[in-house]
Protein backbone atom coordinates (compact mmCIF):
# COMPACT_ATOMS: atom_id res chain seq x y z
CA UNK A 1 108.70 60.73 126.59
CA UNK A 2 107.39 63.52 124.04
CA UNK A 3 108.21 62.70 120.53
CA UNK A 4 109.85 65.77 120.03
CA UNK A 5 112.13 66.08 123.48
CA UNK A 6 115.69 66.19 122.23
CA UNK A 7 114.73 68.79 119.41
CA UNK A 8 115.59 72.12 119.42
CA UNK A 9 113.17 74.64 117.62
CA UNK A 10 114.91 74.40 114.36
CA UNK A 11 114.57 71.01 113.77
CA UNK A 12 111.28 71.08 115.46
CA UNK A 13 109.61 74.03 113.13
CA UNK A 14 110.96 71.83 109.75
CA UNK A 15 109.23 68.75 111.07
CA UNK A 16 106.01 71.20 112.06
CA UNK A 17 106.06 72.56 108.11
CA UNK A 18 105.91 68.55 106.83
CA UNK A 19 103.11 67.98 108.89
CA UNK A 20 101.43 71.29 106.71
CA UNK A 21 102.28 69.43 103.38
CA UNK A 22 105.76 71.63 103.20
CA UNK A 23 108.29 69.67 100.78
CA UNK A 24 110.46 72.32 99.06
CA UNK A 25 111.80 75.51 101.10
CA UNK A 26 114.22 78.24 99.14
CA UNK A 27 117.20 79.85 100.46
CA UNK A 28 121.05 80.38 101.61
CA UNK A 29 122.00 78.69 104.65
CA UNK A 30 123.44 81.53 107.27
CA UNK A 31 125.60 81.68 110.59
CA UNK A 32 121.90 82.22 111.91
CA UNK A 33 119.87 79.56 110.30
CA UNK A 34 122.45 76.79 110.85
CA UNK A 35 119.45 75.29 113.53
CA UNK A 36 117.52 75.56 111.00
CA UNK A 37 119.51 73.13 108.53
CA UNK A 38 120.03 70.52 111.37
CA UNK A 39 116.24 70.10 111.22
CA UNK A 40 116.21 70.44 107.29
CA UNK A 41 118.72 67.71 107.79
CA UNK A 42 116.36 65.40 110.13
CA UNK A 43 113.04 65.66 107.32
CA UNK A 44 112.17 65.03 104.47
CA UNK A 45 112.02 68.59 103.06
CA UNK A 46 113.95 69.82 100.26
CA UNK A 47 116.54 72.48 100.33
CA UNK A 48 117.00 74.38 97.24
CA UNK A 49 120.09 76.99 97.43
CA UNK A 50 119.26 80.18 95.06
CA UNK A 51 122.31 82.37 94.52
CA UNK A 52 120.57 85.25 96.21
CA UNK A 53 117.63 85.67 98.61
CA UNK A 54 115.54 87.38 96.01
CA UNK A 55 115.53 84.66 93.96
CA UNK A 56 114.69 82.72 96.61
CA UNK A 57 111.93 84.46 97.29
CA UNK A 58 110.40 84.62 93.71
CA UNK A 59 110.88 80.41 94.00
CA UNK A 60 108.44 80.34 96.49
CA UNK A 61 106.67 82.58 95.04
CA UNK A 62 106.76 80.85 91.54
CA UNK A 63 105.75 77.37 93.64
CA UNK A 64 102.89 78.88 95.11
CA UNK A 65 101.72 80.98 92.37
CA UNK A 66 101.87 77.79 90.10
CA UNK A 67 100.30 75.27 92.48
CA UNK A 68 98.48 77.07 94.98
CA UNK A 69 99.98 75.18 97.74
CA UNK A 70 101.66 77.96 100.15
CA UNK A 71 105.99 78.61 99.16
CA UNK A 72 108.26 78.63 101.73
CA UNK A 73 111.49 81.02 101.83
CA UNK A 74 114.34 80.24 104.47
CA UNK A 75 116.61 82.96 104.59
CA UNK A 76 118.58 84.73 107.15
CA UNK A 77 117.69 88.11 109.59
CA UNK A 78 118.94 91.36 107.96
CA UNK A 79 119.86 91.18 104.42
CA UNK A 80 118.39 87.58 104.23
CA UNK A 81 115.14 89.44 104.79
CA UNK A 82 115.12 92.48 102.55
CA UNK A 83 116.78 90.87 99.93
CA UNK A 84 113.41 88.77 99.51
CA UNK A 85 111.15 91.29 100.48
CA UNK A 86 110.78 92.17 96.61
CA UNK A 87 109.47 88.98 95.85
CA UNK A 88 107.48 89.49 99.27
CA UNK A 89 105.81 92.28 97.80
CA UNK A 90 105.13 90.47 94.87
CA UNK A 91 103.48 87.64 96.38
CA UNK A 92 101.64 90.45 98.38
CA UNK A 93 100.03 92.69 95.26
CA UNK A 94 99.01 89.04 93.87
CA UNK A 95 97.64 87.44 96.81
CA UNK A 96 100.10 84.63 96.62
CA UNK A 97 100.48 82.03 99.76
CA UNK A 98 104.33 82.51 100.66
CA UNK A 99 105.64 82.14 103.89
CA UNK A 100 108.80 83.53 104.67
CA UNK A 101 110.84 82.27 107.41
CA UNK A 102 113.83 83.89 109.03
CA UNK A 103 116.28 83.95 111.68
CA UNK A 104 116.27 87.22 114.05
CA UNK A 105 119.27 88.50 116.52
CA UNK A 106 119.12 86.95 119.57
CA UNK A 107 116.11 87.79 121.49
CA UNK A 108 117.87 89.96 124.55
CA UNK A 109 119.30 92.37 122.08
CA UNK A 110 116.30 93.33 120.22
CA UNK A 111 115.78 96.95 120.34
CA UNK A 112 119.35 97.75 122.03
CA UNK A 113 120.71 99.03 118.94
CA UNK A 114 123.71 96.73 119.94
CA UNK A 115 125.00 96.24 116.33
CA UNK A 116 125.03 92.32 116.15
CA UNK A 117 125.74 90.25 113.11
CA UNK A 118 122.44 91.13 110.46
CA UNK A 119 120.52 93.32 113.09
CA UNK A 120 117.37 95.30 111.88
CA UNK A 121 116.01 97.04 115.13
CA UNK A 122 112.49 95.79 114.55
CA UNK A 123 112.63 93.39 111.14
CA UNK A 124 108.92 92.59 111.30
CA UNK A 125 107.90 96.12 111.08
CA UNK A 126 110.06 96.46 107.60
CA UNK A 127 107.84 93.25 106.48
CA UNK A 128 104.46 94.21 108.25
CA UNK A 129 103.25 96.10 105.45
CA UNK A 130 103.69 94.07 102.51
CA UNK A 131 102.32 91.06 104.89
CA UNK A 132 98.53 89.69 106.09
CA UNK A 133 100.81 88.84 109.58
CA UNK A 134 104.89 89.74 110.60
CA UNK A 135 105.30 87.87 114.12
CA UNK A 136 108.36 87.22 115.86
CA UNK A 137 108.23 84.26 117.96
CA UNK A 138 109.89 85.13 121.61
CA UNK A 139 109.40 81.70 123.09
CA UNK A 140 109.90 78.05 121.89
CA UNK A 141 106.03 77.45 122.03
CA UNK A 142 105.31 80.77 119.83
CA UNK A 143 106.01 78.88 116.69
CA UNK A 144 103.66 75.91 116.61
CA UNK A 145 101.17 78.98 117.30
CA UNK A 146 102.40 81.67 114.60
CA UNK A 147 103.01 78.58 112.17
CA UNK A 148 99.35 77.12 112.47
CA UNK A 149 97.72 81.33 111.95
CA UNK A 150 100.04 81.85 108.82
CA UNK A 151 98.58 78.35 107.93
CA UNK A 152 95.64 79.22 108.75
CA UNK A 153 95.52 82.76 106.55
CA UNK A 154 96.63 81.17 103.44
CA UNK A 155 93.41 78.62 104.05
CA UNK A 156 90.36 81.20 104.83
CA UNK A 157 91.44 84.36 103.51
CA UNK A 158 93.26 86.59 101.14
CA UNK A 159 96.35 84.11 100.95
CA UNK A 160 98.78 86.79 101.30
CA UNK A 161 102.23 86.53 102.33
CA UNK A 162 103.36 85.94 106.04
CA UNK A 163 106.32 86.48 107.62
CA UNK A 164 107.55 84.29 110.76
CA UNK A 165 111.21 85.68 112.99
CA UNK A 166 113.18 83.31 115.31
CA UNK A 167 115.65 84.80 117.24
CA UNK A 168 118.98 82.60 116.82
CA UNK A 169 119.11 82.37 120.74
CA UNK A 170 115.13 80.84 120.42
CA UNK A 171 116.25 78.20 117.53
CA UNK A 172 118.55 76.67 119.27
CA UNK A 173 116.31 76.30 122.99
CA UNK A 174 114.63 72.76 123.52
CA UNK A 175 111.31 72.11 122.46
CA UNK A 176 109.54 70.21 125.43
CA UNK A 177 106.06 69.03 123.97
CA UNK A 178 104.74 68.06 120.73
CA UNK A 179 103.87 70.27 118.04
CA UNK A 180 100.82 69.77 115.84
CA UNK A 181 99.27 71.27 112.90
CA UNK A 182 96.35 72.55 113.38
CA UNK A 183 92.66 72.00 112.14
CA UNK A 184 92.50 75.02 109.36
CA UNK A 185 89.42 76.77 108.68
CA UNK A 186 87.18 76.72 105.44
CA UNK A 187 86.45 80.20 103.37
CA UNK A 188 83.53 81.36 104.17
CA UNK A 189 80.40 80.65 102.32
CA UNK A 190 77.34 83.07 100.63
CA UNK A 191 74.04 83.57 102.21
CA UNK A 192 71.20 82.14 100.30
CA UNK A 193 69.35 85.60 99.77
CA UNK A 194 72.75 86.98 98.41
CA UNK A 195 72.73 84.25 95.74
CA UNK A 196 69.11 84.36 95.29
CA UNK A 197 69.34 88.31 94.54
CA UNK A 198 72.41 87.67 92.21
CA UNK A 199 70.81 85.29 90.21
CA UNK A 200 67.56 87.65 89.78
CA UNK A 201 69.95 90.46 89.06
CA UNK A 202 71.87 88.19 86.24
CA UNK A 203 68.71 86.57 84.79
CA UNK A 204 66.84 90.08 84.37
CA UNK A 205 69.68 91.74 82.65
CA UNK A 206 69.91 92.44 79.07
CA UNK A 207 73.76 92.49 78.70
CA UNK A 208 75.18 90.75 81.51
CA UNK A 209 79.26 90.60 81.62
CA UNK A 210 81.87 88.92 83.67
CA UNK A 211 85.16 89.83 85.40
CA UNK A 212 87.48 87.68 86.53
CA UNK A 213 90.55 87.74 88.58
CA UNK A 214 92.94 85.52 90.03
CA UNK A 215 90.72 84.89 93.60
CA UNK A 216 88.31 83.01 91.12
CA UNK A 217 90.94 80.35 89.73
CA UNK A 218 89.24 77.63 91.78
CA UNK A 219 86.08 78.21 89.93
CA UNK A 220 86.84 78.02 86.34
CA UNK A 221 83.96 75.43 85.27
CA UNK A 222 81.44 76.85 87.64
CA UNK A 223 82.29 80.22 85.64
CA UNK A 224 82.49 78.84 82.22
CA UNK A 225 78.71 77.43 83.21
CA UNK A 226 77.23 80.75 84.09
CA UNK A 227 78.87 82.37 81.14
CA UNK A 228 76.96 79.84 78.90
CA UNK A 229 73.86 80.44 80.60
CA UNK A 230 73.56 83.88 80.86
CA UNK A 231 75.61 84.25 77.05
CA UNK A 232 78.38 86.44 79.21
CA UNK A 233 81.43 87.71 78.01
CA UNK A 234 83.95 86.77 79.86
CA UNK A 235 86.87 89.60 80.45
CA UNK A 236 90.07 88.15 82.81
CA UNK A 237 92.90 90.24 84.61
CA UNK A 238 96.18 88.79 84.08
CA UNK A 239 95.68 86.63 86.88
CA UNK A 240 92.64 86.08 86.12
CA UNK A 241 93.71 84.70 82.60
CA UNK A 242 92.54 81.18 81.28
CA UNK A 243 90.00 81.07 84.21
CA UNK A 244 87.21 80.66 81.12
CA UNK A 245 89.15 79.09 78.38
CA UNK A 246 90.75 81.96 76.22
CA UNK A 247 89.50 79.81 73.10
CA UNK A 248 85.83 79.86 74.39
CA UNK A 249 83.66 81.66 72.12
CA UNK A 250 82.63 84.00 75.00
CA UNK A 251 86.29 84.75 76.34
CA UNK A 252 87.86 88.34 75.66
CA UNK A 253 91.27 86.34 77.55
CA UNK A 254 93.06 89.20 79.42
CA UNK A 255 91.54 92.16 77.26
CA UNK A 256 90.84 94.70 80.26
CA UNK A 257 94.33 96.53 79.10
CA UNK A 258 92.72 97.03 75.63
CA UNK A 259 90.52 99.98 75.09
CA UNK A 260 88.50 97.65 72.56
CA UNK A 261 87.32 95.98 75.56
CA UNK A 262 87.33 98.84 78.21
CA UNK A 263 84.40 100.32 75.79
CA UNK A 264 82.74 97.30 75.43
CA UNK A 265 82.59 97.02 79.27
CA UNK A 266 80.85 100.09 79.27
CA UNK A 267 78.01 98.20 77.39
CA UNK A 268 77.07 96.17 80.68
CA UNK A 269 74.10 96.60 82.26
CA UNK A 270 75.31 94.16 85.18
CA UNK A 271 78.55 93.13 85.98
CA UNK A 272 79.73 89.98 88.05
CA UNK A 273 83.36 90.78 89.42
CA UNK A 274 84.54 87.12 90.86
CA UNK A 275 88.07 87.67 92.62
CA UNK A 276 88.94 90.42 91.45
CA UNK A 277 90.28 93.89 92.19
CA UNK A 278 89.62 95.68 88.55
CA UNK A 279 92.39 96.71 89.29
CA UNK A 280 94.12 100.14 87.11
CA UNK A 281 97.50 97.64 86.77
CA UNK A 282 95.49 95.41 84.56
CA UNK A 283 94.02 98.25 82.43
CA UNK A 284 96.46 100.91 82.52
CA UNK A 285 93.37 103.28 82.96
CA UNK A 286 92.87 104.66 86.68
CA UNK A 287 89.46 104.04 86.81
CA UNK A 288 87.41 101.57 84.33
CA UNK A 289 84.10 103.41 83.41
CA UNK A 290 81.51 100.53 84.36
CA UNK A 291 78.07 101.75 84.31
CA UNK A 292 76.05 98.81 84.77
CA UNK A 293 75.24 97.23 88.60
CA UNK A 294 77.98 95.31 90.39
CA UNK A 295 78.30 92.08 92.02
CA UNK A 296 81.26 91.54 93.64
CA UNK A 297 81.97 88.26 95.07
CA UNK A 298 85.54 88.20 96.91
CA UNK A 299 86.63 86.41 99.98
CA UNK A 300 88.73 90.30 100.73
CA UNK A 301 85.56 92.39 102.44
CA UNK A 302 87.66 95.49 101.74
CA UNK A 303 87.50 95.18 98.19
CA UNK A 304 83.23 95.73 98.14
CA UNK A 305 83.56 99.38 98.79
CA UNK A 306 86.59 100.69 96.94
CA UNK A 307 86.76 102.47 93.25
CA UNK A 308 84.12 99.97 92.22
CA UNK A 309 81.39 99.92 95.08
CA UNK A 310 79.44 96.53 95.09
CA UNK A 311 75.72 97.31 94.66
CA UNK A 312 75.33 93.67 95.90
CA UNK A 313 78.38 92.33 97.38
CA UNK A 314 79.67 88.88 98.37
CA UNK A 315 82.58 88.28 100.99
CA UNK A 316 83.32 84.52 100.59
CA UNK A 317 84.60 81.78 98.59
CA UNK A 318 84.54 82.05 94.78
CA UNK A 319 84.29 78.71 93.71
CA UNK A 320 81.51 77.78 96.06
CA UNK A 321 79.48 80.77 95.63
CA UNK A 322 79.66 80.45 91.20
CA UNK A 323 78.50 77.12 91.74
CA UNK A 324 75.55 78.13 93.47
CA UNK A 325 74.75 81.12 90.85
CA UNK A 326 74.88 79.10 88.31
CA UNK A 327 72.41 76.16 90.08
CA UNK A 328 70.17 79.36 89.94
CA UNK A 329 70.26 80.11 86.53
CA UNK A 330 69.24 77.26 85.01
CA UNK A 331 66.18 79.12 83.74
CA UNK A 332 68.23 81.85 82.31
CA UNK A 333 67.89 82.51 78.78
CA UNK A 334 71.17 83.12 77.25
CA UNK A 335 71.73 86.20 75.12
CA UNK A 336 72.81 85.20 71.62
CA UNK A 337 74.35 88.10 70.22
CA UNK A 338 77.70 87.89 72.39
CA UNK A 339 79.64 85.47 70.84
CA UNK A 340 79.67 87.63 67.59
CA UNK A 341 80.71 90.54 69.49
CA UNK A 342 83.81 89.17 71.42
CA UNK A 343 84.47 87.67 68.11
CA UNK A 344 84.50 91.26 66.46
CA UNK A 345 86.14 92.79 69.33
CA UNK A 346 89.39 90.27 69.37
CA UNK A 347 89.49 90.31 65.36
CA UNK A 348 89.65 94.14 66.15
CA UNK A 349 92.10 93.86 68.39
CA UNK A 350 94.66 92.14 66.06
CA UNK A 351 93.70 94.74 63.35
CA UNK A 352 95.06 97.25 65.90
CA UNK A 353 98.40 96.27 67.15
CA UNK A 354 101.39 98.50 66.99
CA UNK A 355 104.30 97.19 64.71
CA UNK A 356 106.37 95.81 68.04
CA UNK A 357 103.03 93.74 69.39
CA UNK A 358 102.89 92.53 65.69
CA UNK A 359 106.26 91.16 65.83
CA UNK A 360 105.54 89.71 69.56
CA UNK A 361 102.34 88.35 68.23
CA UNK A 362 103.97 86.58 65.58
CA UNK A 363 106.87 84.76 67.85
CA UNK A 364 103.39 83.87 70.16
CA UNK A 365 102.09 82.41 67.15
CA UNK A 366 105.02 80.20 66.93
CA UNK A 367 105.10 79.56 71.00
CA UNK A 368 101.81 78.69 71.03
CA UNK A 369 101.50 75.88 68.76
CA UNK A 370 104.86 74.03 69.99
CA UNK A 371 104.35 74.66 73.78
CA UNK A 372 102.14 71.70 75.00
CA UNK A 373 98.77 72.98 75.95
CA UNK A 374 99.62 72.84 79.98
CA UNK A 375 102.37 74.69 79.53
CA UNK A 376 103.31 77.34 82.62
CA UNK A 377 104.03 80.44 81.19
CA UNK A 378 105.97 82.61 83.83
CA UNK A 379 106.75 86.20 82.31
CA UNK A 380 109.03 88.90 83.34
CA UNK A 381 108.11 92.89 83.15
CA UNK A 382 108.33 93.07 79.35
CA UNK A 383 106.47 93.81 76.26
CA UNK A 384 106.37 90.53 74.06
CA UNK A 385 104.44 89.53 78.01
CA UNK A 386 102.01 92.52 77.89
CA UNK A 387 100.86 91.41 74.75
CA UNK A 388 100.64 87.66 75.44
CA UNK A 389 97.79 88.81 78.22
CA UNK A 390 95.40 89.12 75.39
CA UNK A 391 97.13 87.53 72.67
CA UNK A 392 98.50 84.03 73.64
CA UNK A 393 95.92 81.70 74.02
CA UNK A 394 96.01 79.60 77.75
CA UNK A 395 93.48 76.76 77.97
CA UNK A 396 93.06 77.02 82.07
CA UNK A 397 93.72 78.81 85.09
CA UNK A 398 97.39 78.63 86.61
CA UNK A 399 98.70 78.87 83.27
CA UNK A 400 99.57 82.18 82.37
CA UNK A 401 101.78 84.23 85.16
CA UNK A 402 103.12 87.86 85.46
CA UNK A 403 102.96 90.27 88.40
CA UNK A 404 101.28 92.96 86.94
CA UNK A 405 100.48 94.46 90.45
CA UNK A 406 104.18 94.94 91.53
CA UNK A 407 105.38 94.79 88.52
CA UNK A 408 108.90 93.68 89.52
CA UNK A 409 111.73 92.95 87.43
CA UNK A 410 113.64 89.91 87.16
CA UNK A 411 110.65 87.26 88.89
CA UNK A 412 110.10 84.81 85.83
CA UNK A 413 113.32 83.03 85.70
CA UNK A 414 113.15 82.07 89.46
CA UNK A 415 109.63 81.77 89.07
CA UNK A 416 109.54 79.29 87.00
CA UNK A 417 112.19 77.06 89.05
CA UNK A 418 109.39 77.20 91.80
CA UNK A 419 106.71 76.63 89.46
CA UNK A 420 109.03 73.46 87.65
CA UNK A 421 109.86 71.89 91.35
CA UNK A 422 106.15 72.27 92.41
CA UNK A 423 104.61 70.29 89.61
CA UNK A 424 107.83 68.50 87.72
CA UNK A 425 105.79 66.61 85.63
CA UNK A 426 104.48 70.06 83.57
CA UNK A 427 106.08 71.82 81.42
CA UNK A 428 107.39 75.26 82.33
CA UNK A 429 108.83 78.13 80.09
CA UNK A 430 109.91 81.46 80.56
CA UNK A 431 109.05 84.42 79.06
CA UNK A 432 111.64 87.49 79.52
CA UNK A 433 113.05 90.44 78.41
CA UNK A 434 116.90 91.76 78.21
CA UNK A 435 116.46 94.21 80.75
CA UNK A 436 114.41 92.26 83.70
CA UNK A 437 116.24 89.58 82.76
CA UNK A 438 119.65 90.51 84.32
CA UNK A 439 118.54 91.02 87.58
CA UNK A 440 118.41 87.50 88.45
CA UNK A 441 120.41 86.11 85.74
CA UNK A 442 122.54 83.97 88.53
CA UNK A 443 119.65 81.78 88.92
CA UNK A 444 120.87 80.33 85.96
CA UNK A 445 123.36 78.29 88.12
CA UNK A 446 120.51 76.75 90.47
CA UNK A 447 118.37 76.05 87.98
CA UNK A 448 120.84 74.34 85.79
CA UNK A 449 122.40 72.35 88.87
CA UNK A 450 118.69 71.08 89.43
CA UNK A 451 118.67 70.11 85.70
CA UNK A 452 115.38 71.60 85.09
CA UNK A 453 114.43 71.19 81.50
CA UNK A 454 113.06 74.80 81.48
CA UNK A 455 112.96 77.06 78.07
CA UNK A 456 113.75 80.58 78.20
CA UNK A 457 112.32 82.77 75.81
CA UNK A 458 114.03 85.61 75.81
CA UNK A 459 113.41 88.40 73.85
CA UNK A 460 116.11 91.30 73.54
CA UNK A 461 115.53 94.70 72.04
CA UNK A 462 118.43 96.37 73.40
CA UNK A 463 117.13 98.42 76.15
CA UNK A 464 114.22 99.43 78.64
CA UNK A 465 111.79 99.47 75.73
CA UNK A 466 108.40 100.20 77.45
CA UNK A 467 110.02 103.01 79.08
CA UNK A 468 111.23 104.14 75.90
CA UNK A 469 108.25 104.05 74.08
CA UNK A 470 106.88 106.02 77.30
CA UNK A 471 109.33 108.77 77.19
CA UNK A 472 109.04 109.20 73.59
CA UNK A 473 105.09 109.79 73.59
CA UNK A 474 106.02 112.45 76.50
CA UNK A 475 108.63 114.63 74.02
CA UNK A 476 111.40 113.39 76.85
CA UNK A 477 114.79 112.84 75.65
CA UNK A 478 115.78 109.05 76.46
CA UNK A 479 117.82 108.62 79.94
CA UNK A 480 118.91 105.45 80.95
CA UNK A 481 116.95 103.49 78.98
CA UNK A 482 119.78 102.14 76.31
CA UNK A 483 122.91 100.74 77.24
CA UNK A 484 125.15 97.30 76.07
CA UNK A 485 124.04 93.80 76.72
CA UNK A 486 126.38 91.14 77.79
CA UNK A 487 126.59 88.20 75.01
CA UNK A 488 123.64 86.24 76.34
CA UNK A 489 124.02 82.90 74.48
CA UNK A 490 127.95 83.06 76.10
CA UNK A 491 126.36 84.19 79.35
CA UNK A 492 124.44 81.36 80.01
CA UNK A 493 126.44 78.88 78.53
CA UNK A 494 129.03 79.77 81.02
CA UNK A 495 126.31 79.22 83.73
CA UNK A 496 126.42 75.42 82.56
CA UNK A 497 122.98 75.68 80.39
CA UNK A 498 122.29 75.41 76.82
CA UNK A 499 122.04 78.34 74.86
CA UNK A 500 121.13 79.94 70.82
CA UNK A 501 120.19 82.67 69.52
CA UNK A 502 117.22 81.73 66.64
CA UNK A 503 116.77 83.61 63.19
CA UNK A 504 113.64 82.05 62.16
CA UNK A 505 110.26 80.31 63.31
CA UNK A 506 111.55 76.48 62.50
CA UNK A 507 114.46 77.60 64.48
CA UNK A 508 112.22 78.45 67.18
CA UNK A 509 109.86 75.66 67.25
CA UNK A 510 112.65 73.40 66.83
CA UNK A 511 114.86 74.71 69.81
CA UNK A 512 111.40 74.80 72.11
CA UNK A 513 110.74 71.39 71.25
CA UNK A 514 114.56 70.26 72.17
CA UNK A 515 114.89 72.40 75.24
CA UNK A 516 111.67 70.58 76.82
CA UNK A 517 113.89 67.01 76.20
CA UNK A 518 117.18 68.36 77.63
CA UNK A 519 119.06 68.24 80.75
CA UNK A 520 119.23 71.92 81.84
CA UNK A 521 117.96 74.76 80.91
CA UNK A 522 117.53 75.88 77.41
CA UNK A 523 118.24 79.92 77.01
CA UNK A 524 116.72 81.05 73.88
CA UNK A 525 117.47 84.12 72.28
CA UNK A 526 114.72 86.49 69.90
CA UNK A 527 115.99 89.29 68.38
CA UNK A 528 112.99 91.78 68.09
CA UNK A 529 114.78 93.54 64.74
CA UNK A 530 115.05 90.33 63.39
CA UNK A 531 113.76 90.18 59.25
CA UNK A 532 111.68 87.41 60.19
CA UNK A 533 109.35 89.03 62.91
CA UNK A 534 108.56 91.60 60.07
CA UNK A 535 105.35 89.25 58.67
């Protein structure tokens, strides 16, 4: 008799996702994911219940993002669906491994315009294009088969996000034969006369530089090696951050959004772009003025002829490919001016901040040297964030988060629940602003029920200040940008967590240090007019 006889397709798709490593999935239980929790109920995987499918979502987005292991979201069809798809497009713009699995009508009333219980006339077409693959599965045996190619995607491609629907009526059939995961394929490799021409290109160039994104995070000491060899600065998108340590003598951090580093760019005779899209999102310039040659190594084909064409490009695997540039540089003589340059460049930098990044840059001061060295940082849309790209310090890869491609409100809180349940024994903290904040405020509740000993930094200047600033440099009068704040210390203290506001940088460094030894979460309040931010 088959193992799984007995099972219906709920139960049997949660045992399927254990056999793919799955141990966490993120959700609200519905009317049409009740098979669904009967198999949750029959594995080992944990159910974690956000208080709304967004933030469920932005947890498996924050697991993924944090780990690299694919998130899982389990919500219902209809609202279950586009209540996530914000953190769906997030996952999307970042290349984030999140699989989002849903309930759909019953199958005999798709397209009938019937007007069942959380119908969407064709759901995977509202998810198809902020996905690498929307399927719905008609028949018991589609899922073992949809499951293993979303699998399969996050493995050998651009891990983007996949969406899986299973009609109610389909969840609750039998399953009649065993389901498997399936072999998954490796990334795809470079040719040896690609590498051999990038390492000639490399070794003959007088000013070499590096870009890095967050496709190269695998590769971090093959990088760090052909930085040293070559004497490369090193210039990281936001995902890209940490991939070369920011304390490296030849790291500019996240420095594409400063104009410091945009002209010093220009400077590069040849430029090696590792996983990444240069994109405008990390420079806030539409196009980066790069006049050297390109080498773009990315496992996305589409990104070798876009704004940037590749005048030697690369489709495969970063980490493998680095490793075999830098075997073939081992004769390259480093250039030795560099490290005096970034040196000058990020000394200029701090010389030029504006009088709110000098205030952020002084509360980073204090973050940085009580935060362990490991510490996640997941940040929100906000400005004390924007200047932590270039300005807090991160060790490694994975470290540093914000999703500066979507941009989306209100992702670091439930971000960092993900990021917390993927790797408990890390420290995670939150960095948000007043504004972005609110959006998903309620996960408050589920993180504090999970007693997650998570700081949250959050720093309130009254309003949308970005936009602010942005309407005031165009001569347009504010709209919408000011408006009251609830009592945030009372706020979250009624949503069972601990809570201050701080007046001071012992106050700070003191409530950081006790939030990482409590029982719940730790909400921790900056005032950006505040005396002491003043220097």
């Amino acid at each position: 008799m088959s193992k799984q006889q007995n099972l219906c397709v709920g139960e049997a798709t949660m045992k399927l996702l254990e056999q793919y490593g799955v141990d966490t999935v993120f959700g609200i239980p519905g009317v049409h994911t009740l098979d669904f929790c009967r198999g949750l109920n029959r594995s080992k995987i944990r159910h974690v219940r956000a208080r709304n499918e967004q933030g469920a979502g932005f947890m498996a987005d924050g697991y993924a993002r944090a780990s690299g292991r694919p998130g899982v979201a389990l919500v219902i069809s209809g609202p279950g669906v586009t209540n996530a798809l914000t953190a769906v497009g997030q996952a999307y713009a970042d290349s984030i491994p999140l699989l989002l699995l849903s309930a759909d009508a019953a199958s005999y009333t798709l397209g009938k315009g019937w007007g069942c219980l959380h119908e969407v006339p064709r759901l995977t077409d509202t998810t198809a294009p902020l996905t690498a693959m929307a399927a719905t599965a008609m028949a018991p045996d589609d899922v073992p088969e949809l499951i293993g190619k979303a699998f399969s995607i996050f493995a050998s491609e651009r891990p983007r996000p996949v969406h899986i629907a299973i009609p109610l009526d389909v969840l609750a059939m039998p399953v009649n034969s065993d389901w498997h995961a399936v072999t998954l394929p490796e990334r795809s490799v470079a040719s040896s006369k690609n590498i051999e021409v990038a390492c000639q290109m490399l070794s003959q160039a007088k000013q070499p530089m590096i870009c890095v994104g967050g496709g190269a995070w695998r590769a971090s000491a093959e990088i760090t090696r052909i930085a040293e060899q070559l004497g490369a600065a090193v210039i990281g998108s936001t995902a890209g951050k940490g991939i070369i340590d920011d304390g490296h003598p030849l790291s500019l951090s996240a420095g594409t959004v400063r104009g410091e580093v945009q002209e010093y760019l220009k400077q590069a005779d040849v430029v090696l772009a590792i996983g990444t899209e240069l994109s405008e999102v990390d420079s806030f310039v539409e196009t980066l003025e790069i006049n050297g040659r390109i080498i773009r190594v990315d496992i996305d084909g589409r990104k070798m002829n876009d704004l940037y064409p590749a005048d030697l490009p690369i489709i495969a695997d970063a980490a493998s490919t680095a490793a075999e540039i830098a075997d073939g540089l081992t004769n390259a003589k480093a250039r030795e001016e560099t490290a005096g340059e970034v040196a000058a460049i990020r000394s200029a930098i701090l010389n030029n901040l504006s009088g709110s990044e000098a205030k952020h840059c002084i509360a980073l001061d204090v973050l940085r040297r009580v935060l362990p060295a490991d510490t996640v940082v997941m940040g929100d849309i906000c400005q004390i964030v924007y200047t932590g790209a270039f300005a807090f310090d991160v060790p490694a890869p994975r470290l540093w988060h914000y999703p500066a491609g979507y941009c989306t409100l209100g992702c670091a809180l439930p971000d960092a629940i993900g990021a917390k349940l993927a790797m408990p024994d890390t420290p995670v903290v939150t960095f948000a602003g007043d504004g972005g904040f609110m959006f998903t405020v309620q996960e408050l509740v589920t993180a504090a029920e999970l007693k997650l000993p998570i700081p949250i930094i959050l720093w309130n200047n009254e309003g949308l200040k970005q936009i602010q600033d942005d309407m005031k440099l165009r001569d347009i009068p504010l709209v919408g940008v000011g408006g009251i704040n609830p009592d945030f210390v009372a706020l979250a203290q009624s949503c069972h967590c601990h809570a201050l506001r701080v007046d001071s940088a012992d106050a700070l460094a003191s409530a950081v240090r006790d939030a990482f030894a409590a029982d719940r979460p730790t909400l921790i309040e900056i005032n950006e007019s505040d005396g002491w931010l003043n220097g």
